[in-house]
N, C-alpha and C. Protein backbone atom coordinates (compact mmCIF):
# COMPACT_ATOMS: atom_id res chain seq x y z
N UNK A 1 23.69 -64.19 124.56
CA UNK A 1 22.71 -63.16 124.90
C UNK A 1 22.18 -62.56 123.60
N UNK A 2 20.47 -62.61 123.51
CA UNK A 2 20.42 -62.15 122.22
C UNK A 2 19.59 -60.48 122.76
N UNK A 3 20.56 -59.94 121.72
CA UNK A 3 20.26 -58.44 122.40
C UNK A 3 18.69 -57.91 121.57
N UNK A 4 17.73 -58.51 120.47
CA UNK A 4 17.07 -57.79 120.24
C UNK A 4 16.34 -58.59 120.98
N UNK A 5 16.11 -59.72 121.99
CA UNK A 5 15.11 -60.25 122.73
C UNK A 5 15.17 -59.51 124.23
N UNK A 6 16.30 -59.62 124.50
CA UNK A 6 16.48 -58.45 125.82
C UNK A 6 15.86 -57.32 125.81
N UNK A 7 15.92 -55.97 124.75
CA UNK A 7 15.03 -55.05 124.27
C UNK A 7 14.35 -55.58 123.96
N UNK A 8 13.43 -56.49 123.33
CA UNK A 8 11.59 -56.49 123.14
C UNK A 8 11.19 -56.97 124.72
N UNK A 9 11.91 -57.64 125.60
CA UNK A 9 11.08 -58.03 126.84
C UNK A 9 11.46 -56.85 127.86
N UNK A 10 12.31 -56.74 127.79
CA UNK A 10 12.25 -55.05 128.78
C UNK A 10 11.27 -53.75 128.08
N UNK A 11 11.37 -53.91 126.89
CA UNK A 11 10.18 -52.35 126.67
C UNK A 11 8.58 -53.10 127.01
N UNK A 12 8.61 -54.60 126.97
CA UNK A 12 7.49 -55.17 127.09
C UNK A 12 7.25 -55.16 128.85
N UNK A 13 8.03 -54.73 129.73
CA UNK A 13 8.02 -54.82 130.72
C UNK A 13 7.61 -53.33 131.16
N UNK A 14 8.69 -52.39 130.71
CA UNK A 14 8.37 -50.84 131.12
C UNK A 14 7.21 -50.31 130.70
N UNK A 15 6.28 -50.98 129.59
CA UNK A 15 5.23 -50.73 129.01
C UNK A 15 4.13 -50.69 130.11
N UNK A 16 4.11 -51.96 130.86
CA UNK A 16 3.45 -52.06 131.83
C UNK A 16 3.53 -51.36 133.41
N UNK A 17 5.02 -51.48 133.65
CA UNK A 17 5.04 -50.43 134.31
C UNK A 17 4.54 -49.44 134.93
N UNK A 18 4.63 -48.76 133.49
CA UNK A 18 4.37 -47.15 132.86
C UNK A 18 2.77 -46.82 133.28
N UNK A 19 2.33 -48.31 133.14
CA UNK A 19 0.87 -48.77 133.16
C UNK A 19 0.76 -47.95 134.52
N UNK A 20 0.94 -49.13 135.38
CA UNK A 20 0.26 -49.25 137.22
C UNK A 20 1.64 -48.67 138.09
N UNK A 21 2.06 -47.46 137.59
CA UNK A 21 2.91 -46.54 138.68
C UNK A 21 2.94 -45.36 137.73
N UNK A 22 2.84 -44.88 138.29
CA UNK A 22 3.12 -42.75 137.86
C UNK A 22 4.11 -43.02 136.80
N UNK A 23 3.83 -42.66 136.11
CA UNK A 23 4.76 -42.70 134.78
C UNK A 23 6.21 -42.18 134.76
N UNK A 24 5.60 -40.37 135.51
CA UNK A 24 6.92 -39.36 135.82
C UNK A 24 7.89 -40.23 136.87
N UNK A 25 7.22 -40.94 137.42
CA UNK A 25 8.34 -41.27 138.29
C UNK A 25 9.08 -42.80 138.17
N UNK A 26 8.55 -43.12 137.50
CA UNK A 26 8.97 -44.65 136.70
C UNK A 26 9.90 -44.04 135.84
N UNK A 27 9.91 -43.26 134.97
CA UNK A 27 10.55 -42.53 133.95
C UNK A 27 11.53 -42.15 134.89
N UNK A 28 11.80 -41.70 135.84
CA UNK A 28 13.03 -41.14 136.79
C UNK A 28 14.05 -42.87 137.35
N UNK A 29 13.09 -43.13 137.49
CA UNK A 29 13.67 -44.77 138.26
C UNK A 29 14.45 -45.03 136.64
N UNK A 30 13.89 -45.43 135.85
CA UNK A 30 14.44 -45.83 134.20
C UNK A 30 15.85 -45.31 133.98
N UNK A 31 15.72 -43.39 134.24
CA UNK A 31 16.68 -42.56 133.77
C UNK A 31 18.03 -43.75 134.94
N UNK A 32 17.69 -44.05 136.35
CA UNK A 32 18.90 -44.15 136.51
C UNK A 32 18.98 -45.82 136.34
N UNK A 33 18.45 -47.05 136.09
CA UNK A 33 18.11 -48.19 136.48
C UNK A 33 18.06 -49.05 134.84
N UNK A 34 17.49 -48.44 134.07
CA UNK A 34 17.29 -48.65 132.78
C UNK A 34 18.31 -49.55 132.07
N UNK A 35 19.39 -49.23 132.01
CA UNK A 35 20.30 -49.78 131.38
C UNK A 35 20.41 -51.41 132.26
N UNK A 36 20.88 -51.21 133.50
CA UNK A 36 20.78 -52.44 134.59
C UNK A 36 19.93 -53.35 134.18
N UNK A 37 18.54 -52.90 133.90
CA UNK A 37 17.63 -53.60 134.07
C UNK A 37 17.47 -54.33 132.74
N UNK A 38 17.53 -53.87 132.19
CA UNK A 38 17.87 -54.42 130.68
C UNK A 38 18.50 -56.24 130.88
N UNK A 39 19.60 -56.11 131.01
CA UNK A 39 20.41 -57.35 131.35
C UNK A 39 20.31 -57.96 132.74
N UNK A 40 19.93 -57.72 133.47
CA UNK A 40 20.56 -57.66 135.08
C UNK A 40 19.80 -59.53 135.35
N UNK A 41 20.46 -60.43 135.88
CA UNK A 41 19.69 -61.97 136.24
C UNK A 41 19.33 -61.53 137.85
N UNK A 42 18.92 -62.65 137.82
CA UNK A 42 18.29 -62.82 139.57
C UNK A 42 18.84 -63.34 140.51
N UNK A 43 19.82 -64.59 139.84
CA UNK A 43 20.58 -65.26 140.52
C UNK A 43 21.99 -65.63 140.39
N UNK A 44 22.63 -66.59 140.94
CA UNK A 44 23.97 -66.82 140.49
C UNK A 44 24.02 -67.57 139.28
N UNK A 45 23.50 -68.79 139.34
CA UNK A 45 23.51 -69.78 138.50
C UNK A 45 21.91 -69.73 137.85
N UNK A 46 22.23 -70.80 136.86
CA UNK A 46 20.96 -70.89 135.67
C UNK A 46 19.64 -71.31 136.23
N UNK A 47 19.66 -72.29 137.31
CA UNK A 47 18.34 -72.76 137.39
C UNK A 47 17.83 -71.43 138.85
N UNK A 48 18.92 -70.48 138.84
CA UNK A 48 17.97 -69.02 139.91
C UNK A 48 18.19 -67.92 139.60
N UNK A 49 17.79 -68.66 137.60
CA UNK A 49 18.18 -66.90 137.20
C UNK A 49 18.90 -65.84 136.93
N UNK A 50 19.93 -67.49 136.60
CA UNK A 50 21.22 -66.28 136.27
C UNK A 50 22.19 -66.26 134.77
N UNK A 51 20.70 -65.87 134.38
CA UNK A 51 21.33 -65.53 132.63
C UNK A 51 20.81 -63.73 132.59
N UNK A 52 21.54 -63.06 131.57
CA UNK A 52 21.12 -61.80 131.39
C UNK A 52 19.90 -61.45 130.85
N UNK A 53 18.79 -61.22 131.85
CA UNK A 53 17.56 -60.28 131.56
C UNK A 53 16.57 -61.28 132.03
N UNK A 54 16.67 -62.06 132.70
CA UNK A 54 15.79 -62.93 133.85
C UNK A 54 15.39 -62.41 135.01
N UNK A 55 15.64 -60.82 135.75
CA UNK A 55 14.85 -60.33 136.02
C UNK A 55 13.55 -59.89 135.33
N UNK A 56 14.11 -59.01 134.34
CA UNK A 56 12.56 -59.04 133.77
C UNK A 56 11.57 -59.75 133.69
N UNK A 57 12.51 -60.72 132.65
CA UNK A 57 11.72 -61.78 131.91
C UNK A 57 11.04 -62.59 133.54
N UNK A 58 11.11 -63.21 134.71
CA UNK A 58 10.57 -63.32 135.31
C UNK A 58 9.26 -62.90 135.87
N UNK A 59 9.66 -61.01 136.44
CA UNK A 59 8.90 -60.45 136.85
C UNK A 59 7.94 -60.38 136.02
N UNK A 60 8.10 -60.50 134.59
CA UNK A 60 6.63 -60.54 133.67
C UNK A 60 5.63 -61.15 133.88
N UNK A 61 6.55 -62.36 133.74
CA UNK A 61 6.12 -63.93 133.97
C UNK A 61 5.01 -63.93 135.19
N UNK A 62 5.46 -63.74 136.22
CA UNK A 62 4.81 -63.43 137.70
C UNK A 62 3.83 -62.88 137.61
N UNK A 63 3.96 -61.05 136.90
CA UNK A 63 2.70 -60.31 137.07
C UNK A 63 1.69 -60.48 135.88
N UNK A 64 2.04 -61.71 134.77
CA UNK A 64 1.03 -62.16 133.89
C UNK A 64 0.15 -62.99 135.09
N UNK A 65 1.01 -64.04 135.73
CA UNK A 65 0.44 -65.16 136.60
C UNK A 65 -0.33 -64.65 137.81
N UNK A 66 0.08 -63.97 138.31
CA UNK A 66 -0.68 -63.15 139.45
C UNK A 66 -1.78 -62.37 138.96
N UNK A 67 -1.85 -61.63 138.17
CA UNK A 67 -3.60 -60.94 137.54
C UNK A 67 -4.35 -62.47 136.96
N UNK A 68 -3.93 -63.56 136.66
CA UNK A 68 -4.88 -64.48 136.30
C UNK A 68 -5.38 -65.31 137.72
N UNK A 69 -4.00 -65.21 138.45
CA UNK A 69 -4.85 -65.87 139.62
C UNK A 69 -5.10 -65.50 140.80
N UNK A 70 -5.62 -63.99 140.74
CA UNK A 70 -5.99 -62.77 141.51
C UNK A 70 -7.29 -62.41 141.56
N UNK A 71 -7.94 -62.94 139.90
CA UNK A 71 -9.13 -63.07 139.78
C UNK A 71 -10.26 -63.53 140.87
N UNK A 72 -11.13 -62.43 141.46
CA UNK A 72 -12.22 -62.93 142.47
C UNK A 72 -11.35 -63.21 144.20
N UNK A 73 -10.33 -62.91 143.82
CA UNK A 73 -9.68 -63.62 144.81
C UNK A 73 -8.93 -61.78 145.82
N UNK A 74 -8.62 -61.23 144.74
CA UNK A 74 -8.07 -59.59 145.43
C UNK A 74 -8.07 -58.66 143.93
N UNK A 75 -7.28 -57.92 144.55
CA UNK A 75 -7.41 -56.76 143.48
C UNK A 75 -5.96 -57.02 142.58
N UNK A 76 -6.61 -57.51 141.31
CA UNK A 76 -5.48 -57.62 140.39
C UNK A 76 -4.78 -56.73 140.00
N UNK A 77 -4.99 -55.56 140.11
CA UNK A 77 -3.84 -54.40 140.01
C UNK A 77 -2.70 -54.35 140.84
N UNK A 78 -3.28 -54.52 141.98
CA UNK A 78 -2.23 -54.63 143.04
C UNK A 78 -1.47 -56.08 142.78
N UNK A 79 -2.16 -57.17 142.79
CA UNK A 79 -1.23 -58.32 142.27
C UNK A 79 -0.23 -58.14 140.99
N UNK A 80 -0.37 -57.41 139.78
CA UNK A 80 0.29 -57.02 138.99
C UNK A 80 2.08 -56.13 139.40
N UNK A 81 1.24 -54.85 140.37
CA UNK A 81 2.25 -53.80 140.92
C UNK A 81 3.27 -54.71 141.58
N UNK A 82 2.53 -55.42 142.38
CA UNK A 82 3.88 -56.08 143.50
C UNK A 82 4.60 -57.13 142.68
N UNK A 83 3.98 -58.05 141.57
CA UNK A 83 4.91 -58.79 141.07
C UNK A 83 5.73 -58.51 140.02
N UNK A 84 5.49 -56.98 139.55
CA UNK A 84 6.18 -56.37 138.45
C UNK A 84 7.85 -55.46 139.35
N UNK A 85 7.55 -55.83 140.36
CA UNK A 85 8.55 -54.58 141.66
C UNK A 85 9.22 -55.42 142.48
N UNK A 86 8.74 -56.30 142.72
CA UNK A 86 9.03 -57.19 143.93
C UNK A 86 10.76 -57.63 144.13
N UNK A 87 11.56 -58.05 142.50
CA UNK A 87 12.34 -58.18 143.20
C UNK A 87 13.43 -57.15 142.41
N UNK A 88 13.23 -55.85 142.36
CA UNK A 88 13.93 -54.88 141.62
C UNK A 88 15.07 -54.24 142.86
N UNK A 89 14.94 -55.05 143.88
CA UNK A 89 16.24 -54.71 144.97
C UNK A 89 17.19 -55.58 144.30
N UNK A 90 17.26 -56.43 143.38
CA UNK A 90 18.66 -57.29 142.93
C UNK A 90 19.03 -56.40 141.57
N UNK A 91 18.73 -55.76 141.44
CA UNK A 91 19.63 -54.47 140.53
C UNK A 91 20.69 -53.60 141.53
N UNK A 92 20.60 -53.94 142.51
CA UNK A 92 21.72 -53.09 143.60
C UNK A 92 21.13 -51.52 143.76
N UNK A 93 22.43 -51.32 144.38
CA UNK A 93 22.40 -50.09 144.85
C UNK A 93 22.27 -48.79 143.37
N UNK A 94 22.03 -47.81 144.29
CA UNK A 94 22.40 -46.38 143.31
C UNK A 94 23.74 -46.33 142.71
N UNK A 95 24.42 -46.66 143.41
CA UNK A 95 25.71 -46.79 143.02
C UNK A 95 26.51 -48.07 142.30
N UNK A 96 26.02 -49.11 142.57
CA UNK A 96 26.78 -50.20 142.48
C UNK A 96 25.70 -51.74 141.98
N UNK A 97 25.96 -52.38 141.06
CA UNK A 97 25.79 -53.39 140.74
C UNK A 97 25.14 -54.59 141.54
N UNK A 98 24.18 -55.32 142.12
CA UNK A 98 24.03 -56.65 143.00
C UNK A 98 25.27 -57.74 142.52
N UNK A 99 24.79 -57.73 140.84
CA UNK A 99 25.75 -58.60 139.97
C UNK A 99 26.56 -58.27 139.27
N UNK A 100 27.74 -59.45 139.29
CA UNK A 100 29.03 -59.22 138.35
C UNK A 100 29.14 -60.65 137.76
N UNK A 101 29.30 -60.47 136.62
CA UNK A 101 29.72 -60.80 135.74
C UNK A 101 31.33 -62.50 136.23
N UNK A 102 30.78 -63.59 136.56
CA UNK A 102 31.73 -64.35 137.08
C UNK A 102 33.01 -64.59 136.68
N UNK A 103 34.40 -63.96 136.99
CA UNK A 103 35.33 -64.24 136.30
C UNK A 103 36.14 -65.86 136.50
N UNK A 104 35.93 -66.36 137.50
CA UNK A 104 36.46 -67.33 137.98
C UNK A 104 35.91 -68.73 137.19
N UNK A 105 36.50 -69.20 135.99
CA UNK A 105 36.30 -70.09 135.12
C UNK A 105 35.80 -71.48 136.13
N UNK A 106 37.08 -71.69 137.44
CA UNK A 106 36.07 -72.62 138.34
C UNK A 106 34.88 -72.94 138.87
N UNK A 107 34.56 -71.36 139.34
CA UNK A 107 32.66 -71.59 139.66
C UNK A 107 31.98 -71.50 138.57
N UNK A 108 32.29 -71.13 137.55
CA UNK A 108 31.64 -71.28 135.94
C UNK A 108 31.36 -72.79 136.23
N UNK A 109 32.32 -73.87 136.03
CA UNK A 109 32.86 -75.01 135.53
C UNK A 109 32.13 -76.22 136.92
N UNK A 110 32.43 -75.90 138.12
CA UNK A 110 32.68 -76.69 139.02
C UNK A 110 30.98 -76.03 139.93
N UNK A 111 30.71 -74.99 139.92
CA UNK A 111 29.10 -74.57 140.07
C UNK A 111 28.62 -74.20 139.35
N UNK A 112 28.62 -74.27 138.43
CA UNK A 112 27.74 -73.71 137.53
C UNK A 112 27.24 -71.65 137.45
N UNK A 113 28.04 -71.17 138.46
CA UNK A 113 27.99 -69.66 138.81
C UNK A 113 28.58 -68.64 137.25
N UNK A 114 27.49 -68.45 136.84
CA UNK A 114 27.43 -67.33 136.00
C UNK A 114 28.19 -65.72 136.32
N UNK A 115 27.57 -65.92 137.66
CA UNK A 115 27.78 -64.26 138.11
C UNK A 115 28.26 -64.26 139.73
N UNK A 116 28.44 -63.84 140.05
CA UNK A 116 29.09 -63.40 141.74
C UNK A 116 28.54 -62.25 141.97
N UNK A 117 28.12 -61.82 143.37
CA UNK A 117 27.67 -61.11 144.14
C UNK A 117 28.92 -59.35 143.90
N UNK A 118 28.58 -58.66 143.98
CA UNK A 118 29.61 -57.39 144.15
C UNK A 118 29.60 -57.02 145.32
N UNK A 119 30.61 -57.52 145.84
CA UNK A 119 30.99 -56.90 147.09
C UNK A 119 30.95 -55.40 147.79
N UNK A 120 30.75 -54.58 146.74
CA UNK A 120 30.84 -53.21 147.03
C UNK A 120 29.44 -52.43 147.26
N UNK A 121 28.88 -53.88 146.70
CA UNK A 121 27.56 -53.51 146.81
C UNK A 121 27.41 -53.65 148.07
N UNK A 122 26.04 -52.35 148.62
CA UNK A 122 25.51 -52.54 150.57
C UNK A 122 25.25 -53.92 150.74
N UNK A 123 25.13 -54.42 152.02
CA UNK A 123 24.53 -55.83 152.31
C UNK A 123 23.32 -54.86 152.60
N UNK A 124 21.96 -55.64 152.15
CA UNK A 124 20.58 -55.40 151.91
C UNK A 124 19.98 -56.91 151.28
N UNK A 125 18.89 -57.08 151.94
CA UNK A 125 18.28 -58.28 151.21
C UNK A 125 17.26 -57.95 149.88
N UNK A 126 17.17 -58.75 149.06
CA UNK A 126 16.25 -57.89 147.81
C UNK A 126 15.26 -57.40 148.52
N UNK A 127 13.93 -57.91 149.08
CA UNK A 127 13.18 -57.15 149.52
C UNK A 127 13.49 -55.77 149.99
N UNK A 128 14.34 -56.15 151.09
CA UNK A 128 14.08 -55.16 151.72
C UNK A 128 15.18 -53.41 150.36
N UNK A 129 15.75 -54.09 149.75
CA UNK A 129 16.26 -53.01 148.93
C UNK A 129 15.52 -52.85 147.70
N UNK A 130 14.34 -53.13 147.73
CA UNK A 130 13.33 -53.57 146.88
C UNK A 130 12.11 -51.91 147.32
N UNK A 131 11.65 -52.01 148.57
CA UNK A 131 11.16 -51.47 149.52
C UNK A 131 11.72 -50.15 149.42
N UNK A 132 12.89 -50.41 149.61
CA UNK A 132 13.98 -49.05 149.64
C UNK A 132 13.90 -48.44 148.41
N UNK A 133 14.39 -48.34 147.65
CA UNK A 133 14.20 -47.82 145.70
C UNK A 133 12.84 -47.71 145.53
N UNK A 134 11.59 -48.29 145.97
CA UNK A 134 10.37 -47.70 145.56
C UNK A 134 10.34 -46.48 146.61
N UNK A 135 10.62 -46.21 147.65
CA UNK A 135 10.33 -44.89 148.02
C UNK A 135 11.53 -43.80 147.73
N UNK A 136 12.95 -44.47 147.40
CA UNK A 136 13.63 -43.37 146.98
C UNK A 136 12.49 -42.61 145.52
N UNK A 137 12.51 -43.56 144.76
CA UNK A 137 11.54 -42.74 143.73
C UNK A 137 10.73 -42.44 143.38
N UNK A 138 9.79 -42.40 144.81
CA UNK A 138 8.54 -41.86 144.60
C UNK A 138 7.46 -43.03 144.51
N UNK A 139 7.86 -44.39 143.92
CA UNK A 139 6.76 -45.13 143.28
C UNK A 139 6.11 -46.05 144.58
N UNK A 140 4.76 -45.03 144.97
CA UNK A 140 4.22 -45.33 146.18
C UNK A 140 3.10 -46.98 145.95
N UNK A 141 3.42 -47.42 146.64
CA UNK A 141 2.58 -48.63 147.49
C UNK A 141 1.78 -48.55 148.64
N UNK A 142 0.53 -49.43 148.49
CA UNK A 142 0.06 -49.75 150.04
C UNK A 142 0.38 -50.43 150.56
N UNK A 143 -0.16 -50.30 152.34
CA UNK A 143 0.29 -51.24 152.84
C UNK A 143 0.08 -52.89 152.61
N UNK A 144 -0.78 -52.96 152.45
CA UNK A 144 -1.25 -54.41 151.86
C UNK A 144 0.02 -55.21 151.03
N UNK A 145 1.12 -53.74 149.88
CA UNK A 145 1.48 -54.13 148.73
C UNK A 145 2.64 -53.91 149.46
N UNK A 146 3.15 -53.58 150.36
CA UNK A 146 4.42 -53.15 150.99
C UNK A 146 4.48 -54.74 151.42
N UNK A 147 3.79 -55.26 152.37
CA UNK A 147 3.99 -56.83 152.93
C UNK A 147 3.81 -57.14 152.13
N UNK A 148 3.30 -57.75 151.22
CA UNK A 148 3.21 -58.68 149.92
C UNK A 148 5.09 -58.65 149.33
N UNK A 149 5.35 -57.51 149.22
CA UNK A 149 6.72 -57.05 148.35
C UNK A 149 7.98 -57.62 149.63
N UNK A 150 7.99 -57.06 150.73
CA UNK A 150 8.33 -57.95 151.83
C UNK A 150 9.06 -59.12 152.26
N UNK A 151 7.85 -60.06 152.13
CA UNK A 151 7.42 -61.19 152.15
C UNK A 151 7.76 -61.86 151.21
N UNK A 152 8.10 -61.33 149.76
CA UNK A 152 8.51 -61.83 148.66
C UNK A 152 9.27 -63.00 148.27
N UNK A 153 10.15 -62.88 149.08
CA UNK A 153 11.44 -64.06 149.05
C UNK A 153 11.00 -64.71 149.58
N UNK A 154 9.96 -65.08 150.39
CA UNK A 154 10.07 -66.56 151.23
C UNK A 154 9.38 -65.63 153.20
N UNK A 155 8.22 -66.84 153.38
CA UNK A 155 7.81 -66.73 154.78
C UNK A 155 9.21 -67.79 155.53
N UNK A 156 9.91 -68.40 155.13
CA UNK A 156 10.61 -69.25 155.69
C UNK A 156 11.99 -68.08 156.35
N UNK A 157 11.69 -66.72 155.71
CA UNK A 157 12.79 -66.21 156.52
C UNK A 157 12.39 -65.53 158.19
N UNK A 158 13.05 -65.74 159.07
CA UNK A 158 12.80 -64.93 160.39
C UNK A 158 12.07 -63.63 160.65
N UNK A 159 12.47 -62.55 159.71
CA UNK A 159 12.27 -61.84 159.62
C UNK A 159 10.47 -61.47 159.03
N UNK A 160 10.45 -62.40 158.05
CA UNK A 160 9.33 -62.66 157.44
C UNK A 160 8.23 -63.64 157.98
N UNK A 161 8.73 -64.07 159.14
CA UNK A 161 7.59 -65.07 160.12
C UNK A 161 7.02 -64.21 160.61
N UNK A 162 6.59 -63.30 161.10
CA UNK A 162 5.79 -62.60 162.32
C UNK A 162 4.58 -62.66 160.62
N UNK A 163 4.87 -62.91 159.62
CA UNK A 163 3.61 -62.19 159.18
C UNK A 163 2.81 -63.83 158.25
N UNK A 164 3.18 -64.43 158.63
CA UNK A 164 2.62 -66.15 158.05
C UNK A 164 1.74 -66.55 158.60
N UNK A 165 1.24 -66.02 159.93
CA UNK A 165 -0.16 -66.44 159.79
C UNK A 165 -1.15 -65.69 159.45
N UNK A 166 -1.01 -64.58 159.23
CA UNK A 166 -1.93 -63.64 159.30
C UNK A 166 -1.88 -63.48 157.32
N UNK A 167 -1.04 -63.80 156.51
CA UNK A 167 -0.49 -63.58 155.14
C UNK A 167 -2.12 -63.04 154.47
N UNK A 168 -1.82 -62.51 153.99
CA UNK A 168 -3.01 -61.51 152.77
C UNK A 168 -3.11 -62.37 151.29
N UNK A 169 -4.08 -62.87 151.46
CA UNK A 169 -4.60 -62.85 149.92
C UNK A 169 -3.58 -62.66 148.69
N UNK A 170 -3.49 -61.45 148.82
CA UNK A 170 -2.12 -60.68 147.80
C UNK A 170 -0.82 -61.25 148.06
N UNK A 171 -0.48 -61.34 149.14
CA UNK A 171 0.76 -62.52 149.77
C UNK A 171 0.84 -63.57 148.94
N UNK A 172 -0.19 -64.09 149.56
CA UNK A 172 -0.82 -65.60 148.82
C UNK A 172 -0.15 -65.77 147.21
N UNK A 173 -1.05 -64.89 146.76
CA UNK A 173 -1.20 -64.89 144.89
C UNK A 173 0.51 -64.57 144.52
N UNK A 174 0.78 -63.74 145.28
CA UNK A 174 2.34 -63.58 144.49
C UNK A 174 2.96 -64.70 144.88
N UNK A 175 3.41 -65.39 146.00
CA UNK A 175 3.55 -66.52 146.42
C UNK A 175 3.80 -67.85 145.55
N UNK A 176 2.00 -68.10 145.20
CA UNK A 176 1.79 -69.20 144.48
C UNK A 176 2.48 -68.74 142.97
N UNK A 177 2.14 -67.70 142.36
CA UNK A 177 2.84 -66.71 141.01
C UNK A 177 3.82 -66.88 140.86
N UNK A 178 4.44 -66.98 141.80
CA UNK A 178 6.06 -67.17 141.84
C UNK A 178 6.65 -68.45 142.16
N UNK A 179 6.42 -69.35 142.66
CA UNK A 179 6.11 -71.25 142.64
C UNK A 179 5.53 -71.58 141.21
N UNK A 180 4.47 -71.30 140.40
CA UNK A 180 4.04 -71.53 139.26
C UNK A 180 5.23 -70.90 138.33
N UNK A 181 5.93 -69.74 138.22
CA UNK A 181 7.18 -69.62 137.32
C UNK A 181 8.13 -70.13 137.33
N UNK A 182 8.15 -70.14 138.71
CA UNK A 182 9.63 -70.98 138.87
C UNK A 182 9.91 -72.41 138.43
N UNK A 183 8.82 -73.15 138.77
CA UNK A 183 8.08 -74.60 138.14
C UNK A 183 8.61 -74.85 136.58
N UNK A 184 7.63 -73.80 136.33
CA UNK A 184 7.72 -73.62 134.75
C UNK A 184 9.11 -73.41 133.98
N UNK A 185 10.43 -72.72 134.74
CA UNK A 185 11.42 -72.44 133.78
C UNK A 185 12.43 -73.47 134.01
């Protein structure tokens, strides 16, 4: 883990932020989230994101890709907001961690598992604890950007079918944004 690349892509992240949400209240989310976010991966293993600070470094990734291919197509601000937020429910709870740190040298070795889930953490799906933390702190969305954020993980979930045929533009772009990064790493 190289720690002065972790700090240049997280202040390169909160920079933007800071940008397209209320500052005061981004600055409150930071005071408690900040440190997390810094390091925090996306996934268990390497090829879903599970090295330290691949949230960020993703969500960048995304809301660079989504304002380029938002163009003419919706409102690139909003494509920016939702792919800079979208999956900030895998930082966990207020209290507690999504990720830990894998102690078990076997799923290191035999899966490739970096990190394990924290049990203590609520069961919540990212979205939807995604959803949750933007209104604990204030950092308001539309509706348009609420389903887009949603929808995030995948129309292939149940929950997330009632809204696949009808999907928004903004859906769309984060969608494809997020297929084009994932591609790419």
């Amino acid at each position: 883990m190289d720690t002065d690349k972790l700090l240049t892509q997280y202040e390169s992240y909160v920079k933007i932020f800071r940008k397209y949400f209320d500052e005061t209240k981004v600055d409150k989310f930071l005071d408690d989230f900040g440190t997390r976010l810094v390091t925090c991966p996306r996934g268990l293993i390497l090829d879903e994101g599970g090295s330290y600070g691949d949230l960020v470094h993703f969500s960048s990734q995304v809301a660079i890709s989504s304002k380029n291919f938002s163009k003419g197509l919706c409102d690139p601000k909003s494509a920016v907001r939702v792919s800079l937020v979208h999956e900030l429910g895998k930082l966990g709870s207020l209290e507690e961690e999504l990720f830990l740190s894998q102690d078990s040298q076997w799923h290191r070795e035999k899966l490739g598992q970096h990190f394990k889930y924290n049990e203590k953490c609520p069961k919540m799906s990212a979205a939807h604890r995604t959803l949750y933390l933007l209104q604990k702190y204030g950092l308001e969305v539309s509706q348009e950007e609420w389903i887009a954020i949603l929808t995030s993980q995948g129309l292939h979930f149940p929950e997330n079918g009632f809204y696949g045929k009808n999907k928004s533009v903004l859906t769309a772009v984060l969608h494809f944004a997020r297929s084009v990064v994932n591609s790419s790493e």
